[in-house]
PDB file of N, CA and C in Angstrom:
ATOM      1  N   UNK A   1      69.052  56.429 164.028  1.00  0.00           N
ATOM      2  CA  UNK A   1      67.840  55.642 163.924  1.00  0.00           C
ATOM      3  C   UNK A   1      66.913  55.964 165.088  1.00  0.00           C
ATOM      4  N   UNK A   2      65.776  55.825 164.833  1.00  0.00           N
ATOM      5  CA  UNK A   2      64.848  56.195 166.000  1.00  0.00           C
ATOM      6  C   UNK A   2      64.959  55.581 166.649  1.00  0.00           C
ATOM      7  N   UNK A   3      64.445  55.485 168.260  1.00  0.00           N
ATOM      8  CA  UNK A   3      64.672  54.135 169.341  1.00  0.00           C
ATOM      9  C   UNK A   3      63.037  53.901 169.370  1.00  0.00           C
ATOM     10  N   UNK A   4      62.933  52.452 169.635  1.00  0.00           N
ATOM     11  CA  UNK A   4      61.604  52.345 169.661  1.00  0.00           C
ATOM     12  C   UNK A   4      61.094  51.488 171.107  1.00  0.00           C
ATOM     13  N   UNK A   5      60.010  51.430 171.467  1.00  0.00           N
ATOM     14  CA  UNK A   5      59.721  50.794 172.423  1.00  0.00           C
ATOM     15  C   UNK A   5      59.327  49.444 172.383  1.00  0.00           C
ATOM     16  N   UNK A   6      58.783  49.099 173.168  1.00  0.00           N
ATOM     17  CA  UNK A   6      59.137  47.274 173.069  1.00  0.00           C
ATOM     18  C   UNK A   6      57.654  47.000 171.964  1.00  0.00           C
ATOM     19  N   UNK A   7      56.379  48.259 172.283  1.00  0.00           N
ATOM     20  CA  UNK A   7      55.658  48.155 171.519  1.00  0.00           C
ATOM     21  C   UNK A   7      55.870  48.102 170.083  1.00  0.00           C
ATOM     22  N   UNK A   8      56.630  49.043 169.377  1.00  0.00           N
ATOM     23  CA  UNK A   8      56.987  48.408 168.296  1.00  0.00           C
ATOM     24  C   UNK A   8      58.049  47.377 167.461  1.00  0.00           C
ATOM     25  N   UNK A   9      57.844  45.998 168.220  1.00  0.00           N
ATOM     26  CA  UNK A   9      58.296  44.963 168.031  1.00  0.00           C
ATOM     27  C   UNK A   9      57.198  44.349 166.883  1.00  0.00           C
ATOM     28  N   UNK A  10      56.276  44.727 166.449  1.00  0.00           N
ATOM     29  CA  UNK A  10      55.324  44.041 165.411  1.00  0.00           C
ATOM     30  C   UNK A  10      54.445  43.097 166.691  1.00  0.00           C
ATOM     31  N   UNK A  11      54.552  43.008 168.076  1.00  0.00           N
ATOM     32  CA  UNK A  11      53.448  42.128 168.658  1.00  0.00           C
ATOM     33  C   UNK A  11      52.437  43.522 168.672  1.00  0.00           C
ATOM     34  N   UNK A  12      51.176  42.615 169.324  1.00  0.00           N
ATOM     35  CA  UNK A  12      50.150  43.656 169.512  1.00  0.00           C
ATOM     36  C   UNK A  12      50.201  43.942 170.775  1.00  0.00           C
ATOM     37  N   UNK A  13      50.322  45.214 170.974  1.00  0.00           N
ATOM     38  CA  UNK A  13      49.961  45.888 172.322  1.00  0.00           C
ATOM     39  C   UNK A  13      48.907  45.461 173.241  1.00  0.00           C
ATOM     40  N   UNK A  14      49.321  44.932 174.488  1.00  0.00           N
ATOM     41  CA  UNK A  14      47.847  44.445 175.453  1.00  0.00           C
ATOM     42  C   UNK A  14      47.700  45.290 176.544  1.00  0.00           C
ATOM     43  N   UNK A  15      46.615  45.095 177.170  1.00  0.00           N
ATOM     44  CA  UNK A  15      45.861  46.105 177.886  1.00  0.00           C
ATOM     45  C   UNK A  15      46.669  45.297 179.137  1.00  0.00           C
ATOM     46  N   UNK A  16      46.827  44.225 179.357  1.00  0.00           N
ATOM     47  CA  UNK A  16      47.528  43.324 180.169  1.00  0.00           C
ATOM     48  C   UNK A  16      48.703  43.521 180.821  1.00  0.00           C
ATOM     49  N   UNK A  17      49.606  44.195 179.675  1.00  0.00           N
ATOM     50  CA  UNK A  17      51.266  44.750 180.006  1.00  0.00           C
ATOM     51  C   UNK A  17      51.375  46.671 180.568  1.00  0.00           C
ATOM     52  N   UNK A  18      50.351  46.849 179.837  1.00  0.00           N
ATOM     53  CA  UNK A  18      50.182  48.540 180.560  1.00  0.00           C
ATOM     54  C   UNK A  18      49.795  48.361 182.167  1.00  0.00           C
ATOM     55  N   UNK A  19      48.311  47.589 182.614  1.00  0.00           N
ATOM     56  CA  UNK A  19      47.971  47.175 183.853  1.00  0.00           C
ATOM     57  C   UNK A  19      49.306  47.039 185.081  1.00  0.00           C
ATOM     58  N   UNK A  20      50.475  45.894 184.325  1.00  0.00           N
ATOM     59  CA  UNK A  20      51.404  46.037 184.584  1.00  0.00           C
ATOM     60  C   UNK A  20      52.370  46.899 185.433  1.00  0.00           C
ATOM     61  N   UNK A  21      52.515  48.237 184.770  1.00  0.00           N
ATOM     62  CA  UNK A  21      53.097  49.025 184.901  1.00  0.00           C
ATOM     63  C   UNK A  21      52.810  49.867 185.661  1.00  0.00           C
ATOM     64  N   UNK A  22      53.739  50.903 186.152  1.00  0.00           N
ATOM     65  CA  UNK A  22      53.894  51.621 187.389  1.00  0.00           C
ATOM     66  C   UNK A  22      52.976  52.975 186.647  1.00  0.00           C
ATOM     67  N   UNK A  23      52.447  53.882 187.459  1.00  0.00           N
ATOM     68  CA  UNK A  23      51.987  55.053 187.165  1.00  0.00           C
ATOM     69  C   UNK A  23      53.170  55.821 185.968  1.00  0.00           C
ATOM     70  N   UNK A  24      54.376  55.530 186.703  1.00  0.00           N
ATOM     71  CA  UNK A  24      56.074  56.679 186.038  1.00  0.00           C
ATOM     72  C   UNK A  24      56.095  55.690 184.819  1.00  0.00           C
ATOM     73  N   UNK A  25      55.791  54.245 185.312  1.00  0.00           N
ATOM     74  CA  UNK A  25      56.768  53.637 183.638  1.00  0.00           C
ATOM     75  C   UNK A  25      55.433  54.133 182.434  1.00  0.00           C
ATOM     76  N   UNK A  26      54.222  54.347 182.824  1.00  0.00           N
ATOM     77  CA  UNK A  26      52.927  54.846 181.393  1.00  0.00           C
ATOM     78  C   UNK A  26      53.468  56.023 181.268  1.00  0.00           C
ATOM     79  N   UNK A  27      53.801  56.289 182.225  1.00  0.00           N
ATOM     80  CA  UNK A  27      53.740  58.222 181.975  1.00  0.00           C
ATOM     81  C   UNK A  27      54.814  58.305 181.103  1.00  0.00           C
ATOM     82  N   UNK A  28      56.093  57.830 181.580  1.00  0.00           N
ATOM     83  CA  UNK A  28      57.339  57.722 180.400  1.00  0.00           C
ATOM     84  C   UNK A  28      57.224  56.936 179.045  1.00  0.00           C
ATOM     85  N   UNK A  29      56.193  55.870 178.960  1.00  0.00           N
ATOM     86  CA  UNK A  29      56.356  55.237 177.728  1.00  0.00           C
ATOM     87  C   UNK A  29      55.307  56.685 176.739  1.00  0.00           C
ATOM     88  N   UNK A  30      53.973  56.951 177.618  1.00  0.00           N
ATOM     89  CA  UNK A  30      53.236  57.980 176.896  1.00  0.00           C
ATOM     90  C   UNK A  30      54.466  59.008 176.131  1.00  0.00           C
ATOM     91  N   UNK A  31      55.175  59.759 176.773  1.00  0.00           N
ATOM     92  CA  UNK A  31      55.716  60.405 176.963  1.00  0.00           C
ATOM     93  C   UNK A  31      56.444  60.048 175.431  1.00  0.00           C
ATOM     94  N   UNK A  32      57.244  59.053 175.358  1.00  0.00           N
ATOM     95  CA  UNK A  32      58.106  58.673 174.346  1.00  0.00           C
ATOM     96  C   UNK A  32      57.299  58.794 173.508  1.00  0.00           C
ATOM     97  N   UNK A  33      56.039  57.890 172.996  1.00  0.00           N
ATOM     98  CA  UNK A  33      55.207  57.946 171.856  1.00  0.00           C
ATOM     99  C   UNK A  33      54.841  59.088 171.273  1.00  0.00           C
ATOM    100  N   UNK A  34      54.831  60.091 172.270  1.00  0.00           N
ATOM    101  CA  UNK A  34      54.408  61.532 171.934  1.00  0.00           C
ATOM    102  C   UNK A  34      55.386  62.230 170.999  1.00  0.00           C
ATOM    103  N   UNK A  35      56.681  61.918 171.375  1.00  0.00           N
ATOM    104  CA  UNK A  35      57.833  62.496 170.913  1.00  0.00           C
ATOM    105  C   UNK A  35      58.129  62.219 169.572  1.00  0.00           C
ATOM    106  N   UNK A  36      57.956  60.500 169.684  1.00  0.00           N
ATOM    107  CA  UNK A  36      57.943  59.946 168.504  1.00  0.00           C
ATOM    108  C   UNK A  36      56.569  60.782 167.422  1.00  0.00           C
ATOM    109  N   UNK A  37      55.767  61.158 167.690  1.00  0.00           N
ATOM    110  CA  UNK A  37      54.215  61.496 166.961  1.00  0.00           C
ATOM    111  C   UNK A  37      54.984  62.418 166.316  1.00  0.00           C
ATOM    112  N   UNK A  38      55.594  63.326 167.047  1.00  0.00           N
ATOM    113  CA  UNK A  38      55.603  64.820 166.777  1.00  0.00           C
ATOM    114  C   UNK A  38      57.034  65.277 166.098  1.00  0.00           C
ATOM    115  N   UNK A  39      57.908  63.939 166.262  1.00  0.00           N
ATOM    116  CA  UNK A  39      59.084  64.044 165.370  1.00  0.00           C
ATOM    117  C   UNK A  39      58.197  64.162 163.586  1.00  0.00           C
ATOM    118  N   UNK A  40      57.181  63.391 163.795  1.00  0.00           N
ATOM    119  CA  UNK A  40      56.902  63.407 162.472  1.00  0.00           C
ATOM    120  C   UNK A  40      57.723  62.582 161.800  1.00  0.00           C
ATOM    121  N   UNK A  41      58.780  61.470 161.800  1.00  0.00           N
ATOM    122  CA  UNK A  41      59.490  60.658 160.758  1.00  0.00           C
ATOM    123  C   UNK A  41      58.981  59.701 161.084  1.00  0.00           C
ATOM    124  N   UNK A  42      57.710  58.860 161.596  1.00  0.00           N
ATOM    125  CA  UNK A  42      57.395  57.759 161.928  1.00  0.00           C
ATOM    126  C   UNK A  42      56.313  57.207 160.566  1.00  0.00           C
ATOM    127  N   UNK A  43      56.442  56.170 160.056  1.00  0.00           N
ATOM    128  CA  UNK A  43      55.445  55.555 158.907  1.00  0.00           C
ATOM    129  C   UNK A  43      54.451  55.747 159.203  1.00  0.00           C
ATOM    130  N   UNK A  44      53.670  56.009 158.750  1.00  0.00           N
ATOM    131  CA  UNK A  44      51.842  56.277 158.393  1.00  0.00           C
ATOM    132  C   UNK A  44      51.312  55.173 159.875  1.00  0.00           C
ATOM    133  N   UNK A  45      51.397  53.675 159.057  1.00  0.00           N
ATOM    134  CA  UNK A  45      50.829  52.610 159.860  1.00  0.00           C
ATOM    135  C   UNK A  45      51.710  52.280 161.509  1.00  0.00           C
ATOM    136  N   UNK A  46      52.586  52.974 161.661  1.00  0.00           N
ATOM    137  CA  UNK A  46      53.536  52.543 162.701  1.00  0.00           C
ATOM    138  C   UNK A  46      52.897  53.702 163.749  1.00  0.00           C
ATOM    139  N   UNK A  47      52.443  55.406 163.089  1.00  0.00           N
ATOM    140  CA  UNK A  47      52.049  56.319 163.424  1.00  0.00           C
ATOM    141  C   UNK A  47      50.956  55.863 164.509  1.00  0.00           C
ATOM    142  N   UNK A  48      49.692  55.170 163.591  1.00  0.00           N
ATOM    143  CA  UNK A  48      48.633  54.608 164.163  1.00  0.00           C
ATOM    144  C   UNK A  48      48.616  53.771 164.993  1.00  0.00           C
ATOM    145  N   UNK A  49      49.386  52.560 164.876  1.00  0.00           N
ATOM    146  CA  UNK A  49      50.352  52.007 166.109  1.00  0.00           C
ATOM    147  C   UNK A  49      50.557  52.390 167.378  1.00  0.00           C
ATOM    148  N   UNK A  50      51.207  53.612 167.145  1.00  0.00           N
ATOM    149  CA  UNK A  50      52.143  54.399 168.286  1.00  0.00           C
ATOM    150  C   UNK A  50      50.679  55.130 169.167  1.00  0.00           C
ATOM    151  N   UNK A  51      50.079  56.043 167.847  1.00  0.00           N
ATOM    152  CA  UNK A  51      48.755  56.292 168.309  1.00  0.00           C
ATOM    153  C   UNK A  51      47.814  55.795 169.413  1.00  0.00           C
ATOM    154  N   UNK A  52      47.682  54.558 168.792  1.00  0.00           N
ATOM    155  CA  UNK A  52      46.785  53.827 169.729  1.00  0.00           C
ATOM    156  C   UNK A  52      47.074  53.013 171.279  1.00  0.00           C
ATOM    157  N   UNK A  53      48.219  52.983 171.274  1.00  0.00           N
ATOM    158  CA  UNK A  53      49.085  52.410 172.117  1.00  0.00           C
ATOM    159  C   UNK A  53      49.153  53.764 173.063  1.00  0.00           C
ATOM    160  N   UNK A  54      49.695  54.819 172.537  1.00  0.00           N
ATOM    161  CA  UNK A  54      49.446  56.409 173.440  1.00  0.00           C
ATOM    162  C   UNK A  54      48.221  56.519 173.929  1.00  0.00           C
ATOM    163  N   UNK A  55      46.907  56.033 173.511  1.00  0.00           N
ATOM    164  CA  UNK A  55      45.630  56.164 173.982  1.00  0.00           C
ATOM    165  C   UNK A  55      45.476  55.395 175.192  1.00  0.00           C
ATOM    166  N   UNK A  56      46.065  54.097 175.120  1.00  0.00           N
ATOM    167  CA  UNK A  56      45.783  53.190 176.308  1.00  0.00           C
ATOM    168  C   UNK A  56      46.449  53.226 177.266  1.00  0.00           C
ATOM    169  N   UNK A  57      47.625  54.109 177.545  1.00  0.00           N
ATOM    170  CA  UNK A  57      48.902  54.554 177.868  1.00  0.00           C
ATOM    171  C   UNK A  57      47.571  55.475 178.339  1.00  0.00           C
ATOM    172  N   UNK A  58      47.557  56.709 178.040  1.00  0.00           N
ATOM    173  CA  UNK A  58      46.341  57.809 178.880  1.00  0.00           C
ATOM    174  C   UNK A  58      45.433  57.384 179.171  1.00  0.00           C
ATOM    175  N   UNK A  59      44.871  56.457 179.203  1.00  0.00           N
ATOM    176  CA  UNK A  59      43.749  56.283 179.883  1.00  0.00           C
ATOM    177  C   UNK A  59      44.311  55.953 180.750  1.00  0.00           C
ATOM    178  N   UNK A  60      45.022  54.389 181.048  1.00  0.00           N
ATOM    179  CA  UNK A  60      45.725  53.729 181.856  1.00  0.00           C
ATOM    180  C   UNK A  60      46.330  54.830 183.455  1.00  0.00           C
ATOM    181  N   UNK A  61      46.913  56.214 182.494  1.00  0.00           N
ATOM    182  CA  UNK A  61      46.740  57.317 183.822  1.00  0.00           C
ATOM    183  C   UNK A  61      46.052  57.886 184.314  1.00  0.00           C
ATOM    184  N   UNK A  62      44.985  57.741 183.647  1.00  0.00           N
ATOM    185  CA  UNK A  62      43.877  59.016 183.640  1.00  0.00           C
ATOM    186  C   UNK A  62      43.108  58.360 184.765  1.00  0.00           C
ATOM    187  N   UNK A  63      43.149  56.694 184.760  1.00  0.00           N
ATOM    188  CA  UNK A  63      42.444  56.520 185.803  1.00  0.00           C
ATOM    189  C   UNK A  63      43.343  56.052 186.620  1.00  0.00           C
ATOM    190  N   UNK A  64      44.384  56.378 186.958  1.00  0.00           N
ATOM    191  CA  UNK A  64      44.897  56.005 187.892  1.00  0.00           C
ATOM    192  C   UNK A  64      45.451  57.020 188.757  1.00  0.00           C
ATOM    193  N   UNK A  65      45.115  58.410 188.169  1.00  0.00           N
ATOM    194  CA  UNK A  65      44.820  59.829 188.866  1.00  0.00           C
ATOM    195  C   UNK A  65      43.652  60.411 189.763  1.00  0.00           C
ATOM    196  N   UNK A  66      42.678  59.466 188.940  1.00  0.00           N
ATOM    197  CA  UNK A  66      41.187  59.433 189.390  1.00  0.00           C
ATOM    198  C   UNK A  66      40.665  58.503 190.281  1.00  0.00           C
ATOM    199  N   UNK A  67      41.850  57.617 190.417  1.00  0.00           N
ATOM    200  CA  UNK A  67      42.158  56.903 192.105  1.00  0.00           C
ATOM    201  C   UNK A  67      42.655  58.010 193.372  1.00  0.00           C
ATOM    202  N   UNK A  68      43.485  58.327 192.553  1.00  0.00           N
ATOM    203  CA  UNK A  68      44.993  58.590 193.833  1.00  0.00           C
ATOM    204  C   UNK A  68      43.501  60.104 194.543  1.00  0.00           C
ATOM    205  N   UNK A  69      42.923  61.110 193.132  1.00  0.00           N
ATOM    206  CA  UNK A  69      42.387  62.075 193.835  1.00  0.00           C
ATOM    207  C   UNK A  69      40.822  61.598 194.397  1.00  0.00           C
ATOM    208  N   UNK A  70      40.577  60.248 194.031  1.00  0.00           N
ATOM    209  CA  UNK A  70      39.506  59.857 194.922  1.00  0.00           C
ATOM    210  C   UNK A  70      39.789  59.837 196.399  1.00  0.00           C
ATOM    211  N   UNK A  71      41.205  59.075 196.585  1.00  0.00           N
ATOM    212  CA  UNK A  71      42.018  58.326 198.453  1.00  0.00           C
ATOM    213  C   UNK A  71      41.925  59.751 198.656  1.00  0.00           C
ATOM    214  N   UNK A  72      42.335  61.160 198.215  1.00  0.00           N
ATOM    215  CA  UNK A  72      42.773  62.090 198.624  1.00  0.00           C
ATOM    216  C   UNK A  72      41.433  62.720 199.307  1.00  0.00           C
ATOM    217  N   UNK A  73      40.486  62.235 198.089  1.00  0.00           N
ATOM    218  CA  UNK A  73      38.857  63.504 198.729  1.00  0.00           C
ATOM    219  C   UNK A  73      38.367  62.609 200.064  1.00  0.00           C
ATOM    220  N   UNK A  74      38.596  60.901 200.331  1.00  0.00           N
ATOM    221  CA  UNK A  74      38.373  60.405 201.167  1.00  0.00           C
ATOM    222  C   UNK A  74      39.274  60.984 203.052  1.00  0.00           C
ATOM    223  N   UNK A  75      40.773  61.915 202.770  1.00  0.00           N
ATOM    224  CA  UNK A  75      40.990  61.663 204.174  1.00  0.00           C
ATOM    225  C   UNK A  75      39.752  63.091 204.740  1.00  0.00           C
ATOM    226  N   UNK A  76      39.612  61.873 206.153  1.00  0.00           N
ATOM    227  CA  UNK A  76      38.617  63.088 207.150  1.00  0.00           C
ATOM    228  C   UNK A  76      39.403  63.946 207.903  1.00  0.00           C
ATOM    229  N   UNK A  77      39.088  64.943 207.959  1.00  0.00           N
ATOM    230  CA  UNK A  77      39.040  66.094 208.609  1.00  0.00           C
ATOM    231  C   UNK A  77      38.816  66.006 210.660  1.00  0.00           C
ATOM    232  N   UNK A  78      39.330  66.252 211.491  1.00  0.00           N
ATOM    233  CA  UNK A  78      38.841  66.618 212.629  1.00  0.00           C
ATOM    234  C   UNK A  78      37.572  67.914 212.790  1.00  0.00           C
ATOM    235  N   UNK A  79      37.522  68.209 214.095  1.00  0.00           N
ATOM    236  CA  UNK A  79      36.626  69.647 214.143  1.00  0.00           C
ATOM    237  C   UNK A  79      37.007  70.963 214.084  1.00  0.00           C
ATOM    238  N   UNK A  80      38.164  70.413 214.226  1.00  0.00           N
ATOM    239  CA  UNK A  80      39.329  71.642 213.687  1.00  0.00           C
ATOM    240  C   UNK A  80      39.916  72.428 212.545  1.00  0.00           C
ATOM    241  N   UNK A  81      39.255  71.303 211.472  1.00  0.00           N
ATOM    242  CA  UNK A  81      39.544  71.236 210.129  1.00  0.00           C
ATOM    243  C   UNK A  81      41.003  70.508 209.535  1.00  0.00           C
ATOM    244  N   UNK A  82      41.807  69.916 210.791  1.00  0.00           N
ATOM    245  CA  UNK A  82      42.826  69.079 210.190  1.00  0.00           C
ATOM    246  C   UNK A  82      42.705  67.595 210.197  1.00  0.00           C
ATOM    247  N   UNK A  83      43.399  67.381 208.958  1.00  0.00           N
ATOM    248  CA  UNK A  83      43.471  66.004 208.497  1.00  0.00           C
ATOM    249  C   UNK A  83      43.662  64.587 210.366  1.00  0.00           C
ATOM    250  N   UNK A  84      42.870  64.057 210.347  1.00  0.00           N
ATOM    251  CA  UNK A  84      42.734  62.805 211.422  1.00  0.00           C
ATOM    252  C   UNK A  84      42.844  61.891 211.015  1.00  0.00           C
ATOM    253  N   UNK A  85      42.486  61.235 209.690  1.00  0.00           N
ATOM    254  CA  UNK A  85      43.334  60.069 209.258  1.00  0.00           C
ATOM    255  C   UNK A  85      42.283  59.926 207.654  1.00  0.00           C
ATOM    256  N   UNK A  86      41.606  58.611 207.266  1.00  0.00           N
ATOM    257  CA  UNK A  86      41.248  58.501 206.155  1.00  0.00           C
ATOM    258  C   UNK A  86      40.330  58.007 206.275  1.00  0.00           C
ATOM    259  N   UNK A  87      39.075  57.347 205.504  1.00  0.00           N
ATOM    260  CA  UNK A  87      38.183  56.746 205.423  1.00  0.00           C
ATOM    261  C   UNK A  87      38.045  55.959 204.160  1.00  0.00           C
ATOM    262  N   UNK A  88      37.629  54.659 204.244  1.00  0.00           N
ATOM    263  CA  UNK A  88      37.548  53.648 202.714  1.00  0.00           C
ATOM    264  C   UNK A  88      36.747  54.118 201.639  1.00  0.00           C
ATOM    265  N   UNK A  89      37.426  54.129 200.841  1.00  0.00           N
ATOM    266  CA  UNK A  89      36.942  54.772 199.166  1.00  0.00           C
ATOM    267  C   UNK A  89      35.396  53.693 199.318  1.00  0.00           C
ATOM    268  N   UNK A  90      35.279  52.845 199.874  1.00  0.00           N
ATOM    269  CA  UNK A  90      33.734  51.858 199.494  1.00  0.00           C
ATOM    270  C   UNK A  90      33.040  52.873 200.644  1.00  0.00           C
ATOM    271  N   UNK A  91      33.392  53.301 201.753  1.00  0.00           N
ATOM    272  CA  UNK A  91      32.464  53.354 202.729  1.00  0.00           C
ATOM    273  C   UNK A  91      32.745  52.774 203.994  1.00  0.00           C
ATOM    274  N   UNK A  92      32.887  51.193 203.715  1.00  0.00           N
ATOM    275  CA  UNK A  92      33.137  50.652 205.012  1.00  0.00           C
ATOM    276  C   UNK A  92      33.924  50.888 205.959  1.00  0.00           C
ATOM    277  N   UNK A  93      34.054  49.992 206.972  1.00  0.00           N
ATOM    278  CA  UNK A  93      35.282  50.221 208.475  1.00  0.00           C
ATOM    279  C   UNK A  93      35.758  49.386 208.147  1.00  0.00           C
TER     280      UNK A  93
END
Protein backbone atom coordinates (compact mmCIF):
# COMPACT_ATOMS: atom_id res chain seq x y z
CA UNK A 1 0.00 0.00 0.00
CA UNK A 2 1.28 3.41 -0.55
CA UNK A 3 2.32 5.40 2.67
CA UNK A 4 0.77 8.60 2.84
CA UNK A 5 1.39 11.75 4.65
CA UNK A 6 -0.56 13.25 7.31
CA UNK A 7 -1.80 15.49 4.36
CA UNK A 8 -3.72 12.90 3.00
CA UNK A 9 -5.91 12.33 5.92
CA UNK A 10 -9.02 14.03 3.91
CA UNK A 11 -8.28 17.45 6.25
CA UNK A 12 -7.31 20.41 4.20
CA UNK A 13 -3.84 21.32 4.01
CA UNK A 14 -2.93 24.80 5.85
CA UNK A 15 -0.46 27.25 5.11
CA UNK A 16 -0.29 27.31 9.07
CA UNK A 17 1.27 23.65 9.54
CA UNK A 18 3.94 24.08 6.62
CA UNK A 19 5.00 27.70 8.45
CA UNK A 20 5.47 25.21 11.13
CA UNK A 21 8.00 23.24 9.85
CA UNK A 22 11.67 23.06 9.65
CA UNK A 23 13.38 23.96 6.22
CA UNK A 24 14.44 19.54 6.17
CA UNK A 25 10.84 18.53 7.38
CA UNK A 26 9.23 20.73 3.66
CA UNK A 27 12.03 19.57 1.86
CA UNK A 28 11.27 15.83 2.91
CA UNK A 29 7.50 16.07 2.85
CA UNK A 30 8.08 17.91 -0.91
CA UNK A 31 10.21 15.26 -1.59
CA UNK A 32 7.64 12.39 -0.72
CA UNK A 33 4.78 14.05 -2.77
CA UNK A 34 7.03 14.06 -5.67
CA UNK A 35 7.60 10.41 -5.47
CA UNK A 36 4.19 9.81 -4.87
CA UNK A 37 3.35 12.13 -8.41
CA UNK A 38 5.67 10.16 -10.34
CA UNK A 39 4.83 6.64 -9.05
CA UNK A 40 1.87 7.47 -11.08
CA UNK A 41 -0.67 5.02 -8.90
CA UNK A 42 -2.14 7.95 -7.06
CA UNK A 43 -6.17 8.84 -7.92
CA UNK A 44 -6.78 11.65 -10.25
CA UNK A 45 -8.32 13.91 -7.22
CA UNK A 46 -5.76 12.74 -4.49
CA UNK A 47 -3.05 13.59 -7.48
CA UNK A 48 -4.32 17.27 -7.29
CA UNK A 49 -4.27 17.10 -3.62
CA UNK A 50 -0.76 15.96 -3.42
CA UNK A 51 -0.17 18.58 -6.23
CA UNK A 52 -1.15 21.42 -4.51
CA UNK A 53 0.12 20.68 -1.21
CA UNK A 54 3.78 20.12 -3.25
CA UNK A 55 3.25 23.76 -4.40
CA UNK A 56 3.03 25.22 -0.92
CA UNK A 57 5.68 22.85 0.26
CA UNK A 58 8.04 24.88 -2.65
CA UNK A 59 7.26 27.90 -2.11
CA UNK A 60 7.41 27.51 1.66
CA UNK A 61 11.39 26.72 0.54
CA UNK A 62 11.81 28.82 -2.01
CA UNK A 63 11.46 31.51 0.36
CA UNK A 64 13.13 30.34 2.91
CA UNK A 65 16.33 30.04 0.62
CA UNK A 66 15.73 33.55 -0.36
CA UNK A 67 16.24 34.36 3.36
CA UNK A 68 19.17 32.24 4.27
CA UNK A 69 20.94 33.84 0.63
CA UNK A 70 19.70 37.29 1.60
CA UNK A 71 21.77 36.88 5.69
CA UNK A 72 24.51 35.52 3.37
CA UNK A 73 24.74 38.74 0.73
CA UNK A 74 24.38 40.82 4.09
CA UNK A 75 27.92 39.53 5.91
CA UNK A 76 30.55 42.60 5.47
CA UNK A 77 33.67 42.24 4.26
CA UNK A 78 36.90 44.01 5.96
CA UNK A 79 39.55 45.99 3.63
CA UNK A 80 41.06 43.01 3.09
CA UNK A 81 38.25 41.39 1.55
CA UNK A 82 37.53 38.96 4.55
CA UNK A 83 34.41 38.29 6.15
CA UNK A 84 34.29 40.83 9.73
CA UNK A 85 31.04 39.94 10.81
CA UNK A 86 27.34 40.78 9.39
CA UNK A 87 25.04 43.54 8.97
CA UNK A 88 20.91 43.58 9.49
CA UNK A 89 18.95 42.38 6.50
CA UNK A 90 16.64 45.94 7.43
CA UNK A 91 19.72 48.13 7.55
CA UNK A 92 19.74 49.05 11.03
CA UNK A 93 22.40 48.71 14.12
Amino acid sequence: MLQRMDEGNGSAPSADDIAKMSFEQALGALESIVQQLERGDVPLDESITLYERGEQLRAACQKRLDTAQARIEKIVTSADGKPSGTAPLDGSN
